[in-house]
Protein backbone atom coordinates (compact mmCIF):
# COMPACT_ATOMS: atom_id res chain seq x y z
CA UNK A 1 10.89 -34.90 15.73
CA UNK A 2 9.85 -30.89 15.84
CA UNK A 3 11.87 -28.01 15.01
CA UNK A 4 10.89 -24.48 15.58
CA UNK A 5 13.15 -22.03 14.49
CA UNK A 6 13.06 -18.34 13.49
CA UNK A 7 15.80 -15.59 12.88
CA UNK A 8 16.28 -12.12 14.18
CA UNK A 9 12.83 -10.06 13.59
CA UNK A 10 14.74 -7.14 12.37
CA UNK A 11 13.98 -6.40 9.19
CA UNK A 12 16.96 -7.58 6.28
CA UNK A 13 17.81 -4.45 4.39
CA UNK A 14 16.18 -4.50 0.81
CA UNK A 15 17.65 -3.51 -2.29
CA UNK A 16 17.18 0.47 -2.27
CA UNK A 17 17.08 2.80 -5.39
CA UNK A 18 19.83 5.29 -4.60
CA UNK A 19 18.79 8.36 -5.78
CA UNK A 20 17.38 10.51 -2.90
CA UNK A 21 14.11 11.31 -5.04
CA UNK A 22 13.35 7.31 -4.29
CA UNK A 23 13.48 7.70 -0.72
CA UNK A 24 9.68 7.19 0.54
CA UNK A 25 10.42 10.56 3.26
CA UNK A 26 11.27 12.70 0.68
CA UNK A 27 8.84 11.40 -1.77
CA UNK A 28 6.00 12.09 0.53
CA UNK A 29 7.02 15.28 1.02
CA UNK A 30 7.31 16.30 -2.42
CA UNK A 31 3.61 15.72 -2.28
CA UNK A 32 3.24 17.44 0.74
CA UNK A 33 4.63 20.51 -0.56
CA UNK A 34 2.68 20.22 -4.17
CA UNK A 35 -0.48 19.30 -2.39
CA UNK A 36 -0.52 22.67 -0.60
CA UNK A 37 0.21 24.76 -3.88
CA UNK A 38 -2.67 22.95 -5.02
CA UNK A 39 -5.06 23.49 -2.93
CA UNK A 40 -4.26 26.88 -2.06
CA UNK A 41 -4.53 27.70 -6.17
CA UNK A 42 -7.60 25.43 -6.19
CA UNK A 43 -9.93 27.18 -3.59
CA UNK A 44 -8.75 30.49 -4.95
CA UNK A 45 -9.36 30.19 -8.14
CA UNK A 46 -12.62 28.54 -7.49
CA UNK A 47 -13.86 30.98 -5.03
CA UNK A 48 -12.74 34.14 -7.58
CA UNK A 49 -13.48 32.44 -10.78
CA UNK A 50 -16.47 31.11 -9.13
CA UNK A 51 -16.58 27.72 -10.26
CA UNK A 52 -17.98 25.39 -7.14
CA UNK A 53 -16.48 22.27 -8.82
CA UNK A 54 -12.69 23.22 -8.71
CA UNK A 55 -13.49 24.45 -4.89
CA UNK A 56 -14.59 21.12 -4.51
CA UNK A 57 -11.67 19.64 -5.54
CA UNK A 58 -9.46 22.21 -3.76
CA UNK A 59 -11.07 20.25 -0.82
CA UNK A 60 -9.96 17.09 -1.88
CA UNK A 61 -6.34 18.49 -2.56
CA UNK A 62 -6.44 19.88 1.14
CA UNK A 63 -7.42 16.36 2.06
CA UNK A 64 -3.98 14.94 0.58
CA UNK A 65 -2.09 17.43 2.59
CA UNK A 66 -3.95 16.02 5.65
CA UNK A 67 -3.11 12.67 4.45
CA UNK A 68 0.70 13.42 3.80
CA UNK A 69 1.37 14.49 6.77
CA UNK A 70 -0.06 10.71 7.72
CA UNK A 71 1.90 9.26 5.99
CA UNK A 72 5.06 10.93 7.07
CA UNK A 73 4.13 10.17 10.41
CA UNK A 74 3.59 6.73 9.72
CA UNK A 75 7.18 5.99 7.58
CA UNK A 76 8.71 7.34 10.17
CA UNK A 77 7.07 5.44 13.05
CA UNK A 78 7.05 1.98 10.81
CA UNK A 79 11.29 2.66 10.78
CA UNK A 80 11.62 1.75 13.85
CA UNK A 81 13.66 -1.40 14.78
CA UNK A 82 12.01 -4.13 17.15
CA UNK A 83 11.61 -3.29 20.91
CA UNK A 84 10.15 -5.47 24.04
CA UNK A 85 6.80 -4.51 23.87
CA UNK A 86 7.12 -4.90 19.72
CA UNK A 87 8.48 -7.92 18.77
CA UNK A 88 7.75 -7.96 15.22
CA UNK A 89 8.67 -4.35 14.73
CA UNK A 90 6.44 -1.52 13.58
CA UNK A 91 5.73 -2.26 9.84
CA UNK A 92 2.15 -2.19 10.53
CA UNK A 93 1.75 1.64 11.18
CA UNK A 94 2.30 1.20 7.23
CA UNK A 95 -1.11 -0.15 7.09
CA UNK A 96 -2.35 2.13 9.65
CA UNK A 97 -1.45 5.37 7.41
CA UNK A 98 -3.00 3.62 4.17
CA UNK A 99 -5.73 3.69 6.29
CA UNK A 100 -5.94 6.89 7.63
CA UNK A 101 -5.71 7.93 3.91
CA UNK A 102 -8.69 5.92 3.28
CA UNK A 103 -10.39 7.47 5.76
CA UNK A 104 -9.70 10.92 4.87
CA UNK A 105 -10.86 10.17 1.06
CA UNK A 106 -14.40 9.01 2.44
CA UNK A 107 -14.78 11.94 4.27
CA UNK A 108 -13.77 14.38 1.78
CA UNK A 109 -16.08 12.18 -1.08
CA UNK A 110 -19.32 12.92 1.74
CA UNK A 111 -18.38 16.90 2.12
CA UNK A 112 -18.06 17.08 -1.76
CA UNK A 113 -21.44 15.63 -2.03
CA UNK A 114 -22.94 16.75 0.38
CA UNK A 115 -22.61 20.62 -1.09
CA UNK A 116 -23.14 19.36 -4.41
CA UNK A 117 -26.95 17.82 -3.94
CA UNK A 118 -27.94 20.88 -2.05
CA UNK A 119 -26.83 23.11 -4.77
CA UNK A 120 -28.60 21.13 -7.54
CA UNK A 121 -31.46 20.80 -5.17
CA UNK A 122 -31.76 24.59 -4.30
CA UNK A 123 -31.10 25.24 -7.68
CA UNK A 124 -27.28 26.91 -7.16
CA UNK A 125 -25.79 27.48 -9.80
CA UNK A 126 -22.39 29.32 -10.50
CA UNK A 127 -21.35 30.51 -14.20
CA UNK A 128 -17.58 29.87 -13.34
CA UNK A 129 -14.62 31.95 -15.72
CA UNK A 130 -12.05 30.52 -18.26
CA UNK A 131 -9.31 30.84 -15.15
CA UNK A 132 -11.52 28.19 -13.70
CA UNK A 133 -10.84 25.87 -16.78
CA UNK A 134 -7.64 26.57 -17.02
CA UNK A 135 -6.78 26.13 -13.19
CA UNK A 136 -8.29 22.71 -13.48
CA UNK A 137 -6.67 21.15 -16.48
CA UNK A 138 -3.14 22.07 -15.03
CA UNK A 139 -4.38 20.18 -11.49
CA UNK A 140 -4.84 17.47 -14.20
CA UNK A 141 -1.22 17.60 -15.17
CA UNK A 142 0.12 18.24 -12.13
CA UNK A 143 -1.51 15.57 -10.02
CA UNK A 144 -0.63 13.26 -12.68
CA UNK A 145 2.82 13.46 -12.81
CA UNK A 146 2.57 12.86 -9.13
CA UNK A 147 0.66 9.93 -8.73
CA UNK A 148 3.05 8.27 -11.45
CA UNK A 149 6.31 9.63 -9.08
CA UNK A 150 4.69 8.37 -5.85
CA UNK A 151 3.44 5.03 -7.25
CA UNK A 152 6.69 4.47 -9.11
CA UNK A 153 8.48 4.27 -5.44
CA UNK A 154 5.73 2.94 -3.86
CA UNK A 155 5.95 -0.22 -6.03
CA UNK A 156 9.97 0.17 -5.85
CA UNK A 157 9.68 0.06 -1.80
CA UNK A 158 6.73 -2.30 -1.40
CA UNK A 159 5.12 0.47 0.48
CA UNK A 160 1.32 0.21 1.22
CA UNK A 161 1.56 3.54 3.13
CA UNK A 162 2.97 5.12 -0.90
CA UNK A 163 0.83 3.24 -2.83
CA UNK A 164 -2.14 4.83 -1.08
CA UNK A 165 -0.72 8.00 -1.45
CA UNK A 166 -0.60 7.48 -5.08
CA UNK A 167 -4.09 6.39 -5.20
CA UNK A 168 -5.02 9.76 -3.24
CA UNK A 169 -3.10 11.41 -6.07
CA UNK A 170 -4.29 9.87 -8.79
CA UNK A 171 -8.10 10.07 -7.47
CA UNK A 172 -7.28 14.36 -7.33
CA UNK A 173 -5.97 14.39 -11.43
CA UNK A 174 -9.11 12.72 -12.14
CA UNK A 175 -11.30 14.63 -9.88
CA UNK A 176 -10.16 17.78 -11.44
CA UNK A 177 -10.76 16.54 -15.16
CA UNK A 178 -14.38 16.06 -13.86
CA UNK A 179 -14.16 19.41 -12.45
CA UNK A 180 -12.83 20.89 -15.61
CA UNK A 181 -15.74 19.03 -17.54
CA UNK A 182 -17.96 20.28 -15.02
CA UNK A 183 -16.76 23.71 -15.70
CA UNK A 184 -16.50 23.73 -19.25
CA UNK A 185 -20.00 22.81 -19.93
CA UNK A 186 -21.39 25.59 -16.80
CA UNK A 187 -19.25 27.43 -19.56
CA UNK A 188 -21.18 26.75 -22.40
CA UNK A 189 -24.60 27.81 -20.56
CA UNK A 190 -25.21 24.49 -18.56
CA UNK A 191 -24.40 26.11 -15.33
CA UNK A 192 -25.86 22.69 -13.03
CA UNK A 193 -22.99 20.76 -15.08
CA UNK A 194 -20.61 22.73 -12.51
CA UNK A 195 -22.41 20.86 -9.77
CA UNK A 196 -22.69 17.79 -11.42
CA UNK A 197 -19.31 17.84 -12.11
CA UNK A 198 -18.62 18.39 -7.97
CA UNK A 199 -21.20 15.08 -7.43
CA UNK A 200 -19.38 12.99 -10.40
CA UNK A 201 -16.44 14.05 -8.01
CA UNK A 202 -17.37 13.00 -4.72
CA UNK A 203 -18.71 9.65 -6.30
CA UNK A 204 -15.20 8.55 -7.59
CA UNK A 205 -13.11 9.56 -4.82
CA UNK A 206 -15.74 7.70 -2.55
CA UNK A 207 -15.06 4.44 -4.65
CA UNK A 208 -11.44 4.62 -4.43
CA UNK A 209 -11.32 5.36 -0.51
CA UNK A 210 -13.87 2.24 -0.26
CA UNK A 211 -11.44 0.08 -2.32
CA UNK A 212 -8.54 1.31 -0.19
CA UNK A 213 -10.22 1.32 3.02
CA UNK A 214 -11.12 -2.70 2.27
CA UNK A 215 -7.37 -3.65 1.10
CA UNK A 216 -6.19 -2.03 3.76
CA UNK A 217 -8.31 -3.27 6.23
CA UNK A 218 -8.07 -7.12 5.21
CA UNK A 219 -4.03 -6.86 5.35
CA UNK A 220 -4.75 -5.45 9.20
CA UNK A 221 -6.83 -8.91 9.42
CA UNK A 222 -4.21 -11.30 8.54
CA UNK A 223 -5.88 -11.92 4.91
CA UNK A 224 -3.39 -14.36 3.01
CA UNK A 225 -1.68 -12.53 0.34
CA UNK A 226 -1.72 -13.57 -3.50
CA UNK A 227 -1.65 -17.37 -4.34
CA UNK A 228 1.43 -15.77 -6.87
CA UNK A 229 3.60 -14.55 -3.81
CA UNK A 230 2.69 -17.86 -1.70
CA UNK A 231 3.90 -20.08 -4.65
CA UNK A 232 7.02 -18.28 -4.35
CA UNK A 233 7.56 -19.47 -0.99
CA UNK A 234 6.94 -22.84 -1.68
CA UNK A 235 9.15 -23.43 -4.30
CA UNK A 236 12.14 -21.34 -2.20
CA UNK A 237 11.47 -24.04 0.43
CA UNK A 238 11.42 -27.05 -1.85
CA UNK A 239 14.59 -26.13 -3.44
CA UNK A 240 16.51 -26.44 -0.33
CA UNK A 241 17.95 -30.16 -0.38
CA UNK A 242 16.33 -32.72 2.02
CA UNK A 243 13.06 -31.07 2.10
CA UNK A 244 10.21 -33.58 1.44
CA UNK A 245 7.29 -31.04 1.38
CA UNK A 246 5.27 -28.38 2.24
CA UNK A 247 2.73 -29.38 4.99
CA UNK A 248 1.16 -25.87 6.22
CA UNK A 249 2.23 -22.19 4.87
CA UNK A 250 0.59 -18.76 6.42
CA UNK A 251 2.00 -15.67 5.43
CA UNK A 252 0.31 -12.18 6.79
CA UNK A 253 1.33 -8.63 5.38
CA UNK A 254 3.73 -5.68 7.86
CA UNK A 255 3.35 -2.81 6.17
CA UNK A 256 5.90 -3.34 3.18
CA UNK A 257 6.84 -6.69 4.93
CA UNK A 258 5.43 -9.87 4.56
CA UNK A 259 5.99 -12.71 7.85
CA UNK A 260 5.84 -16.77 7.28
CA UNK A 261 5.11 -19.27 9.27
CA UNK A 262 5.68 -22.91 7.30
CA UNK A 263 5.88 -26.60 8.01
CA UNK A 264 8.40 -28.92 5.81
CA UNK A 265 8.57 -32.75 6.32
CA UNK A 266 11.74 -33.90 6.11
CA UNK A 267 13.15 -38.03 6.09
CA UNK A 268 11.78 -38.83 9.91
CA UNK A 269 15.59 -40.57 10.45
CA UNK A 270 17.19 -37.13 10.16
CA UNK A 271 18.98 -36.09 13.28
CA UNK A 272 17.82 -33.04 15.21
CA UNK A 273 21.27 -31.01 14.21
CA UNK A 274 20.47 -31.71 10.53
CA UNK A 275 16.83 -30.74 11.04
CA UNK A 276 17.78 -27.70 12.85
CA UNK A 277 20.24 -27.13 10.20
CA UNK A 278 17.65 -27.96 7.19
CA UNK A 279 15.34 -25.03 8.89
CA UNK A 280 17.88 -22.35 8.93
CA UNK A 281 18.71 -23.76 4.81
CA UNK A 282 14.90 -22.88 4.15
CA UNK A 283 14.87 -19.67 6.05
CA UNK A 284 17.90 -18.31 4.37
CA UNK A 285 16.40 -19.74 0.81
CA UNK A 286 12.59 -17.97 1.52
CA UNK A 287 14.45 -14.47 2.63
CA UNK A 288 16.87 -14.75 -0.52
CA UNK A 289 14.72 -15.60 -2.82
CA UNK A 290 11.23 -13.98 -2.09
CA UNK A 291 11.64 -9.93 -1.61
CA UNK A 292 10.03 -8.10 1.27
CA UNK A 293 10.30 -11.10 3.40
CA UNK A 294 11.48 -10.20 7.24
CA UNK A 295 10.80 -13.31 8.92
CA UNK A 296 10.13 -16.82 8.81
CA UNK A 297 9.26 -19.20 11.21
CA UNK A 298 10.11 -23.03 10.46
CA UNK A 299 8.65 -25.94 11.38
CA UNK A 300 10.16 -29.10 11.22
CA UNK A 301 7.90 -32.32 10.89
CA UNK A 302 8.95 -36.36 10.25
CA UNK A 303 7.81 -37.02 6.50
CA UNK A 304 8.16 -40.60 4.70
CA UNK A 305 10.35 -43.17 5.07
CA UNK A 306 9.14 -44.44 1.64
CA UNK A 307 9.62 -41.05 -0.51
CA UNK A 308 13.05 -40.62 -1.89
CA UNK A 309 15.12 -37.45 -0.54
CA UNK A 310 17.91 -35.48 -1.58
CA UNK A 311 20.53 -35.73 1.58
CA UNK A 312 24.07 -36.63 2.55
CA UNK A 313 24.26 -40.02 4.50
CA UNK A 314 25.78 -38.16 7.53
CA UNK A 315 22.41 -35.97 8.06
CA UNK A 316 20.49 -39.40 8.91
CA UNK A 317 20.29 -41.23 12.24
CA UNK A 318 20.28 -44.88 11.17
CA UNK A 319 18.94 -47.79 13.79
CA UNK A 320 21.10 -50.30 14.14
């Protein structure tokens, strides 16, 4: 006896933060707006103060604005509900602005680079000001305290798209405290440390667009999530009465969403009512019980007659 059964595709409404500072909209644009203060300040300061690391990283900070805007984009087109030619929803344009994030930080790590091995090469040097310094150690701050805000509701929403963004941030505070190193020593009469400090630059924010580039990526490719959130699911299923066990689980990553498709053996003399009934029991159980779960497919399989199970009499269809 085989039951397939699945609920409505549209997304359950998770448990929200209700302050409007946790929304992931207006969190994105917070960053918007800071990114463009930043790297407005950035290049000027760099250009006047002449200091060819913070210009560097006034590139990078231009990046994030490039990458906000992304990532708005992307929120807003992941919202939508289900349609015909989108079944499962939109969730995955989630994924698709993480990536686009990624991509931007690769190309901004080869500009950076780039310009800093031909000035070390040519022998460029620039004897940057204390503005320069002091520009640099607020971007520190400043990008700081954003990364913490925008990771903070990325982990609250479950939001790949946010948690990128956070990276992004994150990658720019410590970009600029190699700038300001960079800087600092240029200061102090080692004017190549201002382009070493670009290169140190470029180096880092090419590792983390690589890292986020590959998460991203394998979530795109159906990659099984943790063995932690899978365990979850397994004993949500196995607490609903009448299940035997758990034959097959795949679960694959929607943007903040996460989709299962399981098989449960159940006593093979159940009826198909109590089966059908039994799958709807484990959906419910998964969706309660595991967050960021949207759907779940069930499939219903005959277990053992042998192994004891946990049912009502009137569930099973005895042979006379």
């Amino acid at each position: 006896m085989t039951t397939d059964m699945g609920e409505s595709l549209e997304a359950p409404p998770p448990p929200r933060p209700t302050s409007v500072w946790m929304r992931p909209m207006v969190c994105t644009t917070v960053g918007l707006v800071g990114n463009i203060l930043l790297s407005g300040g950035k290049l000027a300061f760099g250009v006047l103060a002449g200091s060819a690391a913070l210009v560097a990283d006034g590139f990078h900070s231009l990046a994030d604005v490039l990458s906000d805007v992304g990532i708005l984009l992307a929120l807003k087109a992941a919202n939508r509900p289900p349609d015909k030619n989108h079944p499962y929803g939109h969730h995955s344009f989630e994924t698709l602005g993480a990536t686009l994030v990624a991509l931007f930080m690769l190309f901004t790590a080869v500009m950076i680079g780039r310009e800093a091995v031909l000035n070390l090469i040519r022998g460029t040097s620039l004897q940057p000001q204390m503005p320069a310094l002091v520009a640099s150690l607020a971007a520190v701050v400043i990008k700081e305290i954003m990364a913490r805000y925008t990771l903070f509701v990325g982990r609250a929403h479950g939001s790949p798209a946010l948690l990128a963004n956070g990276a992004m941030h994150r990658s720019d505070a410590i970009s600029s405290l190699a700038a300001a190193g960079g800087i600092g020593g240029a200061m102090l009469g080692w004017e190549f440390l201002d382009s070493v400090g670009a290169l140190v630059i470029s180096l880092f924010i090419l590792k983390m667009g690589w890292d986020l580039m590959r998460e991203n990526v394998m979530a795109l490719m159906d990659t099984m999530p943790d063995e932690e959130l899978l365990e979850e699911i397994r004993a949500a299923a196995l607490a609903v009465p009448c299940v035997q066990e758990i034959r097959d689980l795949h679960v694959r990553q929607r943007g903040s969403w996460f989709m299962v498709d399981i098989s449960i053996a159940v006593h093979p003399e159940h009826t198909i009512e109590s089966a059908h009934s039994m799958a709807h029991n484990v959906e419910d159980r998964v969706r309660q019980d595991v967050q960021r779960v949207t759907r779940v497919l069930v499939h219903v399989e005959p277990g053992s007659r042998e192994l004891a199970h946990d049912c009502p009499e009137s569930t099973l269809n005895h042979r006379t």
